[in-house]
C-alpha atoms as a PDB file:
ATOM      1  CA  UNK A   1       0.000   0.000   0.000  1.00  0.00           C
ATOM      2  CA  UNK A   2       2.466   2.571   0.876  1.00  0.00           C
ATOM      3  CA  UNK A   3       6.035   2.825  -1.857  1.00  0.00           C
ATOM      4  CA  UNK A   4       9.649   1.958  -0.492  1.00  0.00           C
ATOM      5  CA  UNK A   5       9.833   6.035   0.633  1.00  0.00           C
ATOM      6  CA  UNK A   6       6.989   5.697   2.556  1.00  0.00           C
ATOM      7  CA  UNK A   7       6.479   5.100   6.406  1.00  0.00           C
ATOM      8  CA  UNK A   8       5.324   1.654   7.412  1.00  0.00           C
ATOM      9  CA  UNK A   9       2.241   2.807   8.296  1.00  0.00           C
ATOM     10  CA  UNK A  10      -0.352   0.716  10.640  1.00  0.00           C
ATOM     11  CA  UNK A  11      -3.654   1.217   7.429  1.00  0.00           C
ATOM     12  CA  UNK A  12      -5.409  -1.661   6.501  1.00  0.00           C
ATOM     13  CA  UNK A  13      -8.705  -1.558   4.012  1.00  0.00           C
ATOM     14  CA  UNK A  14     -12.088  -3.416   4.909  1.00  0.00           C
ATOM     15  CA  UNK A  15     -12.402  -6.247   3.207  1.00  0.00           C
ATOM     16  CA  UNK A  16     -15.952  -5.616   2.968  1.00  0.00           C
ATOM     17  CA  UNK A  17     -15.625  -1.769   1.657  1.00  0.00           C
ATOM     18  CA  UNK A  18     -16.838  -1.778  -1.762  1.00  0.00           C
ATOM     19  CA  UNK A  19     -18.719  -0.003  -4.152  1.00  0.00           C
ATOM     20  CA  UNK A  20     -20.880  -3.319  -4.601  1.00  0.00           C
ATOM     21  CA  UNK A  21     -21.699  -3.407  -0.556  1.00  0.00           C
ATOM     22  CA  UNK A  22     -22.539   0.343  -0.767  1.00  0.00           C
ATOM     23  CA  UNK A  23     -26.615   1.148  -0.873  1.00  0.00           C
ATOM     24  CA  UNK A  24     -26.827   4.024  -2.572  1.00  0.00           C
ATOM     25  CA  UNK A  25     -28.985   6.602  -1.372  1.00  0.00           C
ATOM     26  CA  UNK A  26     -30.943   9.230  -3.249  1.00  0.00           C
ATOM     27  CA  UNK A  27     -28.160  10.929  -5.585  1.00  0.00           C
ATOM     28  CA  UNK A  28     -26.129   8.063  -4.796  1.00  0.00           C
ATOM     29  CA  UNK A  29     -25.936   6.270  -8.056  1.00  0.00           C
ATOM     30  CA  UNK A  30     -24.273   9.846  -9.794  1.00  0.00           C
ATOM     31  CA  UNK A  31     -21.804  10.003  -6.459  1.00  0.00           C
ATOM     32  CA  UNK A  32     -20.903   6.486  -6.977  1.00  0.00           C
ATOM     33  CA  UNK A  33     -20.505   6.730 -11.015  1.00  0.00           C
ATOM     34  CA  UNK A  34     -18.430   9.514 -10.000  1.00  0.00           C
ATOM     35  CA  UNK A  35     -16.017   8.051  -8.268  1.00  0.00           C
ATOM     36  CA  UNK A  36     -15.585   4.835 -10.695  1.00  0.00           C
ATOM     37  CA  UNK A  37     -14.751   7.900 -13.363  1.00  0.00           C
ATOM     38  CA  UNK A  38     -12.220   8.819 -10.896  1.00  0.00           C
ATOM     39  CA  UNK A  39     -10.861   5.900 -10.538  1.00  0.00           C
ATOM     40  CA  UNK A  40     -10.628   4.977 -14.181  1.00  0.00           C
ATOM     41  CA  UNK A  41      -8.349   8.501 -14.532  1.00  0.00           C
ATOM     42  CA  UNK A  42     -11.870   9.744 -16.987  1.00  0.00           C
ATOM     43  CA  UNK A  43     -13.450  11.643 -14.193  1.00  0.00           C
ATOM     44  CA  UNK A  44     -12.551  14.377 -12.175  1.00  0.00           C
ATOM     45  CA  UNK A  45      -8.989  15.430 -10.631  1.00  0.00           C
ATOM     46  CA  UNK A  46     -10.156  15.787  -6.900  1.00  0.00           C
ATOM     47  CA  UNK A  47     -13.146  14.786  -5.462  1.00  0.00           C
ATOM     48  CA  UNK A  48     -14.420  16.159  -1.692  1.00  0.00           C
ATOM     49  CA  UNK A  49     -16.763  14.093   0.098  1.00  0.00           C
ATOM     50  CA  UNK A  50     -18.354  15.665   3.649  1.00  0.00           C
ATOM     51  CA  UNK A  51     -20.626  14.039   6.303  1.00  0.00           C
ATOM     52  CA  UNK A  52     -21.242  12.940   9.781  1.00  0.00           C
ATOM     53  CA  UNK A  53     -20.240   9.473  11.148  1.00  0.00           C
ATOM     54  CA  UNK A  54     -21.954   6.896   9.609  1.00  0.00           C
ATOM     55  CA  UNK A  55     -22.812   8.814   6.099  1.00  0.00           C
ATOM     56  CA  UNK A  56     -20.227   6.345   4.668  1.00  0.00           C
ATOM     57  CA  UNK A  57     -17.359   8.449   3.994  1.00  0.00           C
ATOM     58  CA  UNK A  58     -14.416   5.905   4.836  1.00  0.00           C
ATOM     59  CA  UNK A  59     -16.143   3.090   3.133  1.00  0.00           C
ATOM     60  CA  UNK A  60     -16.120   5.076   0.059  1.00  0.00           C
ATOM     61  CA  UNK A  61     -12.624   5.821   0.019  1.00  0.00           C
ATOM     62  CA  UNK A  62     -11.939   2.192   0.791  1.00  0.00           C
ATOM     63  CA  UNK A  63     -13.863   0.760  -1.865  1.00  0.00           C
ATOM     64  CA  UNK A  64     -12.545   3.555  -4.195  1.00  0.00           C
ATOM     65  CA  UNK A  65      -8.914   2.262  -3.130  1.00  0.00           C
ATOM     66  CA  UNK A  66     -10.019  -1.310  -3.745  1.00  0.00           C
ATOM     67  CA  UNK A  67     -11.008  -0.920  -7.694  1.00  0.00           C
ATOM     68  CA  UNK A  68      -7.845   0.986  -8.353  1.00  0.00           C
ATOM     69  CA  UNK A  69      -5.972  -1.552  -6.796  1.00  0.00           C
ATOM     70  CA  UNK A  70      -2.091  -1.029  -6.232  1.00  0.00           C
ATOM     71  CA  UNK A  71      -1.501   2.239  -7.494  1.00  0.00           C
ATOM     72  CA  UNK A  72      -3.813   3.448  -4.632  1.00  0.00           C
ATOM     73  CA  UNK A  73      -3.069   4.905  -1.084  1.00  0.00           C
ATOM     74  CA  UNK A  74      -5.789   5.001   2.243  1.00  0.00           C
ATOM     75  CA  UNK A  75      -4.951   7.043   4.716  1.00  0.00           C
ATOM     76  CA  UNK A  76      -7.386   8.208   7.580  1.00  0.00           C
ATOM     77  CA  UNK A  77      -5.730  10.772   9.156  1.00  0.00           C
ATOM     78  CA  UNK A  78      -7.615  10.465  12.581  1.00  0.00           C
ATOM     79  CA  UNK A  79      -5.213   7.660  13.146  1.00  0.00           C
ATOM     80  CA  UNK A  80      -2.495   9.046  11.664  1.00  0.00           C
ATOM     81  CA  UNK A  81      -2.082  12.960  13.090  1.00  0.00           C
ATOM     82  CA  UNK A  82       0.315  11.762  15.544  1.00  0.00           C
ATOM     83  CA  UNK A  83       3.073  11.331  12.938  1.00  0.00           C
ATOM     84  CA  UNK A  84       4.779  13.968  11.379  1.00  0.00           C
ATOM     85  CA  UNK A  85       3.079  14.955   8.197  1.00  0.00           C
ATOM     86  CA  UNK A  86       6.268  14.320   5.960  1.00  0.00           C
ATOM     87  CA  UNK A  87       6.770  11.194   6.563  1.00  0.00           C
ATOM     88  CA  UNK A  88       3.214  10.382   6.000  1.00  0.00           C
ATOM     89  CA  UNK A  89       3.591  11.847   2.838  1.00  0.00           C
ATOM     90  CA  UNK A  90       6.381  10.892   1.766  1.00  0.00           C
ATOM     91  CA  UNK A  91       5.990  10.122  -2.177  1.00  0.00           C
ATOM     92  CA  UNK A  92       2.326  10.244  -2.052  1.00  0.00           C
ATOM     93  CA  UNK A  93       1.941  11.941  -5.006  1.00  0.00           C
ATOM     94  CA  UNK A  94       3.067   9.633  -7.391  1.00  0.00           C
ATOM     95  CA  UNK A  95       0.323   7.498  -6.606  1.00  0.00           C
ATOM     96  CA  UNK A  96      -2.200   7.414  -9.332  1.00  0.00           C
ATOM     97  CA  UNK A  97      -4.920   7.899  -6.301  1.00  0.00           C
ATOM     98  CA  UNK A  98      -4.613   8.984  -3.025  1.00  0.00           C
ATOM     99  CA  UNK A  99      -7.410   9.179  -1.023  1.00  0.00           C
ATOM    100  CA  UNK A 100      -7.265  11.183   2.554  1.00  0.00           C
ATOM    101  CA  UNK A 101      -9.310  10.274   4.892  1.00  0.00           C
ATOM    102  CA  UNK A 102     -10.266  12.707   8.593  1.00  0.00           C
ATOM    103  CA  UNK A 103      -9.040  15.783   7.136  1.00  0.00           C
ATOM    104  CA  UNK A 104     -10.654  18.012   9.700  1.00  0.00           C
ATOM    105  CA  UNK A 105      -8.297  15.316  12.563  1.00  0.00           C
ATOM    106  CA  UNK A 106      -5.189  17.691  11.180  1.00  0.00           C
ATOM    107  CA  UNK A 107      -6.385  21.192  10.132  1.00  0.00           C
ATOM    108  CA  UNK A 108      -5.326  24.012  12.417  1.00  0.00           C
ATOM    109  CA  UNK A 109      -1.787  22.359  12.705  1.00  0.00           C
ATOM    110  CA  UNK A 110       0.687  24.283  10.696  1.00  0.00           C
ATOM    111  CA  UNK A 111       2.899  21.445   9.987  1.00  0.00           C
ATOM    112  CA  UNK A 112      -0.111  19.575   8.028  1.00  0.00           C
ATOM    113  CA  UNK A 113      -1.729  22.410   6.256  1.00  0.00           C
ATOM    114  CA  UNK A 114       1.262  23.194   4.923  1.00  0.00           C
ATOM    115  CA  UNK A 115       2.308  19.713   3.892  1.00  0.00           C
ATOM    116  CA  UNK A 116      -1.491  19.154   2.640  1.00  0.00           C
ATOM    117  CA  UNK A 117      -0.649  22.208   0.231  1.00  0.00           C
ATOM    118  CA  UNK A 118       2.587  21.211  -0.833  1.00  0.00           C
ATOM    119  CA  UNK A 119       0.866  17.938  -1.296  1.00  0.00           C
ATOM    120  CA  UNK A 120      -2.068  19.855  -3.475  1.00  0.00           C
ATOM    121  CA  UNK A 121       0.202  21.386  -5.993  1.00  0.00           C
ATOM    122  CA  UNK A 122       2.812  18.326  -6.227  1.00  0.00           C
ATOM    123  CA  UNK A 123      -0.609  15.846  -6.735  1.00  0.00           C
ATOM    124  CA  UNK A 124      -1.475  18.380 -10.042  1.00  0.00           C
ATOM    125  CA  UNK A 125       2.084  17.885 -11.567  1.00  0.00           C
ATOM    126  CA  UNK A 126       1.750  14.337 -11.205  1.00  0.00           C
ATOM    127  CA  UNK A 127      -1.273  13.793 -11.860  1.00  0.00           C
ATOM    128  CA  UNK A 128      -2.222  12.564  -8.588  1.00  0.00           C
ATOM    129  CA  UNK A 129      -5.940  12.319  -8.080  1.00  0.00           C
ATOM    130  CA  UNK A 130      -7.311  12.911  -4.803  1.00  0.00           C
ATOM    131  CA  UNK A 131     -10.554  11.851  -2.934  1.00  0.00           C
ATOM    132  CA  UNK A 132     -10.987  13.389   0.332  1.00  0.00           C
ATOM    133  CA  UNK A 133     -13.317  13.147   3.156  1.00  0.00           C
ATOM    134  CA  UNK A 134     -14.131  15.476   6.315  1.00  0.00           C
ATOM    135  CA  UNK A 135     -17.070  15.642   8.573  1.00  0.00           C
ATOM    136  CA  UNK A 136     -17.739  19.633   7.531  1.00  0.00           C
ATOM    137  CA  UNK A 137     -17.525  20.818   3.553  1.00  0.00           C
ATOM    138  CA  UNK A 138     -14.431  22.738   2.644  1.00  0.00           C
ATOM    139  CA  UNK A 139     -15.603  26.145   3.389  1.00  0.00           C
ATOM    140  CA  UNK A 140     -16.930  25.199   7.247  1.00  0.00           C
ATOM    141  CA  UNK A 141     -13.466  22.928   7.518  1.00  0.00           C
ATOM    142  CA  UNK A 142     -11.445  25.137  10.325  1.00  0.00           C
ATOM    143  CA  UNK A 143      -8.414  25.855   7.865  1.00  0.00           C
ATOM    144  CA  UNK A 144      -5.997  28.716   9.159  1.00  0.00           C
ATOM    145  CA  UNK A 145      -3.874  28.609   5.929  1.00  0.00           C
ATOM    146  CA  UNK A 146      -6.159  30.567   3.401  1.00  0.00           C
ATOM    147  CA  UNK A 147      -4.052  28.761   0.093  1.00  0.00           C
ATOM    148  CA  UNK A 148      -5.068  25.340   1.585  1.00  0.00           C
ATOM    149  CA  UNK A 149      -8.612  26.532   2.029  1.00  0.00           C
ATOM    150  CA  UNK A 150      -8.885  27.869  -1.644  1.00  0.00           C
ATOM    151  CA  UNK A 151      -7.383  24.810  -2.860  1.00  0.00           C
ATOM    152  CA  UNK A 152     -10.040  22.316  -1.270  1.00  0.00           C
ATOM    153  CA  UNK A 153     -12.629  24.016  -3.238  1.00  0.00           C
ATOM    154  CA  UNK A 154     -10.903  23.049  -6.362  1.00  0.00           C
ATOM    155  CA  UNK A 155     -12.443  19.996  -6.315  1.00  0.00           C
ATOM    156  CA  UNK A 156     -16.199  18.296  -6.741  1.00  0.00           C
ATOM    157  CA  UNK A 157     -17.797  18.336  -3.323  1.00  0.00           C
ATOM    158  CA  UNK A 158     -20.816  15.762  -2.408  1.00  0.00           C
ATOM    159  CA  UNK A 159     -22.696  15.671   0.739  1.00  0.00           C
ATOM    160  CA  UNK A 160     -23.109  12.716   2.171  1.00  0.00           C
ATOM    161  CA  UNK A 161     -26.391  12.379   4.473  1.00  0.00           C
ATOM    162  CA  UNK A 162     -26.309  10.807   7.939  1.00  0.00           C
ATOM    163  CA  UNK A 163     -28.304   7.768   8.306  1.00  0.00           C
ATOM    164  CA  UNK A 164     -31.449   7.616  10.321  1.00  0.00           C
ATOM    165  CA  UNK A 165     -33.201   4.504  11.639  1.00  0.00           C
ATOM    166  CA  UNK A 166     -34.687   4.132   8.276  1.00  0.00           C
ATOM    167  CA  UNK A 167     -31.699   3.629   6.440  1.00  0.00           C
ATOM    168  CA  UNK A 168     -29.729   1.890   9.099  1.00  0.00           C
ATOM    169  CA  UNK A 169     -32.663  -0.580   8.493  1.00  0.00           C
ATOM    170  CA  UNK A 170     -32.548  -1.028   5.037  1.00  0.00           C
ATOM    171  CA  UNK A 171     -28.692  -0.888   4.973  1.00  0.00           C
ATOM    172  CA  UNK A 172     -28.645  -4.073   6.896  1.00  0.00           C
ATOM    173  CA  UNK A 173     -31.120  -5.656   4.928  1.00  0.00           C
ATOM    174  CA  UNK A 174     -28.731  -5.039   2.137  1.00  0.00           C
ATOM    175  CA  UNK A 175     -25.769  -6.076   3.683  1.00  0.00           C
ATOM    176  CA  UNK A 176     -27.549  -8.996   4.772  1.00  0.00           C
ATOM    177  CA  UNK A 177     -28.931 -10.094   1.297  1.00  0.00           C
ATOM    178  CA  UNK A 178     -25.233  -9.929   0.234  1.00  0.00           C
ATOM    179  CA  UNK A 179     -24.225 -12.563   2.398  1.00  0.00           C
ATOM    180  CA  UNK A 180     -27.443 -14.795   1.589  1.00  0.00           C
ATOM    181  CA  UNK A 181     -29.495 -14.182   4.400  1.00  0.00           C
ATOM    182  CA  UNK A 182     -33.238 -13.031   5.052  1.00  0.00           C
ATOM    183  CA  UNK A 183     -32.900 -10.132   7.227  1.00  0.00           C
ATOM    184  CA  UNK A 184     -36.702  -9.787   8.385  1.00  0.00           C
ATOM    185  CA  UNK A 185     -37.802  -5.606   8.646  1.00  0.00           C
ATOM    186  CA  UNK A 186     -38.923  -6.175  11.972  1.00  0.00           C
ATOM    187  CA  UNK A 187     -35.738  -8.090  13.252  1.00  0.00           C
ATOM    188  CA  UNK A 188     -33.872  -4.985  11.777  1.00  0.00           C
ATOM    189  CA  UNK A 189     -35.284  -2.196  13.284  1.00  0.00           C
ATOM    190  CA  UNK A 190     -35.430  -3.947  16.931  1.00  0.00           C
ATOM    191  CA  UNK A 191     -31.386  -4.448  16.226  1.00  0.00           C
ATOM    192  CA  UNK A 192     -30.791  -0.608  15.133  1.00  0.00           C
ATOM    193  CA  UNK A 193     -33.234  -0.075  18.522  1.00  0.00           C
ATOM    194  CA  UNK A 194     -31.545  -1.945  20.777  1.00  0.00           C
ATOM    195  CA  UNK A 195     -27.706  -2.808  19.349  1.00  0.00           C
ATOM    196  CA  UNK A 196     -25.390  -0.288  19.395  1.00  0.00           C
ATOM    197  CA  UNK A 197     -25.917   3.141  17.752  1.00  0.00           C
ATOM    198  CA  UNK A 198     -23.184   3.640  14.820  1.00  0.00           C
ATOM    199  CA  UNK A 199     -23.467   1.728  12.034  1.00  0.00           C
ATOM    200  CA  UNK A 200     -19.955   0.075  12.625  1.00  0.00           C
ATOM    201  CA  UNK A 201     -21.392  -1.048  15.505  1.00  0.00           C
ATOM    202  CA  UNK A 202     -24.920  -2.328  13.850  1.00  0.00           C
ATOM    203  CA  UNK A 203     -22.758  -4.019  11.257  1.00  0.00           C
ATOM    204  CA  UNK A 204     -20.278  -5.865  13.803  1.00  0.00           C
ATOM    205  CA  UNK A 205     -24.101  -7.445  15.441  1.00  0.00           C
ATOM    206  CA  UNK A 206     -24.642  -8.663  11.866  1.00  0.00           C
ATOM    207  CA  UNK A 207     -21.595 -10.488  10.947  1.00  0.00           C
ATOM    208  CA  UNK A 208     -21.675 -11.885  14.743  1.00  0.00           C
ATOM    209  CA  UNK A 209     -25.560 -12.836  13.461  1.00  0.00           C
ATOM    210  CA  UNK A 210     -24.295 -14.479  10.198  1.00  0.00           C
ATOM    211  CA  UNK A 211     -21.541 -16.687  11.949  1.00  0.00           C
ATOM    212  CA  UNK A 212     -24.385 -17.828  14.582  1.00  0.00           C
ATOM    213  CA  UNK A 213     -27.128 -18.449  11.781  1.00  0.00           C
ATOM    214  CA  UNK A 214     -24.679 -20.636   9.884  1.00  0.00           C
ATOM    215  CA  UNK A 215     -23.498 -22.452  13.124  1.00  0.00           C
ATOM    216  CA  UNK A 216     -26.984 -23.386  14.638  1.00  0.00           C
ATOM    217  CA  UNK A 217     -28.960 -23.079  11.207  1.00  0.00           C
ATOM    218  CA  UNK A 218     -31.293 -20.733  12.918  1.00  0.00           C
ATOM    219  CA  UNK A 219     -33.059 -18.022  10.747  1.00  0.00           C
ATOM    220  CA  UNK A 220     -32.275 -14.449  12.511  1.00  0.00           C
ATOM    221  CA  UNK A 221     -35.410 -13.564  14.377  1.00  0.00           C
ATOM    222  CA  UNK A 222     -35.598 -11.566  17.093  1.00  0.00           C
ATOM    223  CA  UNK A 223     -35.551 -14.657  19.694  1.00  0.00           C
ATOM    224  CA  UNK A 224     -32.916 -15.475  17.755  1.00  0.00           C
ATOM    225  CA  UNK A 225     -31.502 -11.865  18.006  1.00  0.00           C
ATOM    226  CA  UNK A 226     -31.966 -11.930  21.632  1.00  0.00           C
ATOM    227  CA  UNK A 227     -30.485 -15.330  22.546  1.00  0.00           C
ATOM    228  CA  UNK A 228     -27.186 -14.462  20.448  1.00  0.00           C
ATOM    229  CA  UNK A 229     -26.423 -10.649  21.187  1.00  0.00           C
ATOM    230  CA  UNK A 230     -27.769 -11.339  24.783  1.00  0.00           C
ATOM    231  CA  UNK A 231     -30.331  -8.351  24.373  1.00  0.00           C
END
């Protein structure tokens, strides 16, 4: 993931973060057709994405990393601001994609706005693309260094929604058709009632809920539910 230049850096990608295991909201289908352009060098240079937890950012960027395969770098910078920006970035822009993850984890240092807009203008020699994510769009983002704040508007921005109940529901009804099983509506909204609250979370229940279902043959129901999650 990361060229010889590069730190060893502790990033790993879902397994499960694709563009195939993403539901698609209203708009989604253009977002996501977006992104493949991006991907396939046809589409846009840089691409902002901005939303709350759970909108879907970081799968995104994961599953954007897994279609370009090796000549693509994840890295959420939420994990990542305790390292000194040049080594993170070291070479970064000869990737063919880079996607960066938790900008708003890093704006208002110094040492990483400046190194995000050295990384900006090296990316556009290169011809670097970048996808980026942050919870606020790039004019709400606190930035202190004006150049780096004109420079993320360069870019396409999309808005990613936060999910209510009502797609946490029928998120895990997808996810759970994926995998081959019959995710009942009513068994889904008591887990997004009573299993944790992110969707990480809601997710985790499921694929403890898939491994259980296969190992007793039970359908998920909310006995089921109950007797396994120890609701």
């Amino acid at each position: 993931m990361a060229s010889e230049a590069q730190l060893a850096l502790p990033v790993f990608l879902r397994d499960d973060a694709t563009f195939e295991n993403y539901l698609a909201g209203d708009g989604g289908a253009v977002l996501l057709g977006s992104l493949r352009q991006q991907v396939a060098a046809e589409g846009e240079p840089v691409i902002y994405l901005h939303g709350g937890s759970g909108s879907g950012k970081s799968h995104l960027l994961q599953a954007a990393c897994h279609l370009a395969g090796g000549g693509a770098l994840y890295l959420p910078l939420a994990e990542l601001a305790g390292y000194a920006p040049q080594d993170v970035l070291a070479g970064a822009e000869h990737m063919a994609l880079l996607c960066l993850d938790d900008l708003d984890a890093v704006v208002g240092n110094d040492a990483w706005e400046m190194a995000l807009f050295n990384l900006y203008n090296t990316a556009r020699e290169t011809g670097c693309r970048l996808l980026l994510a942050a919870a606020a769009s790039p004019r709400a983002l606190e930035v202190d260094l004006a150049d780096l704040r004109s420079r993320l508007a360069w870019g396409v921005v999309h808005h990613l929604p936060a999910s209510d109940d009502e797609r946490k529901c029928l998120i895990l009804e997808f996810r759970a058709a994926l995998r081959g099983l019959q995710l009942p509506p009513e068994v889904a909204a008591y887990l997004v009632k009573r299993a944790p609250r992110s969707l990480d979370g809601l997710l985790d229940c499921l694929d403890k809920l898939d491994r259980a279902s296969l190992a007793y043959q039970r359908a998920l129901s909310i006995p089921f539910v109950k007797q396994t999650l120890g609701f």
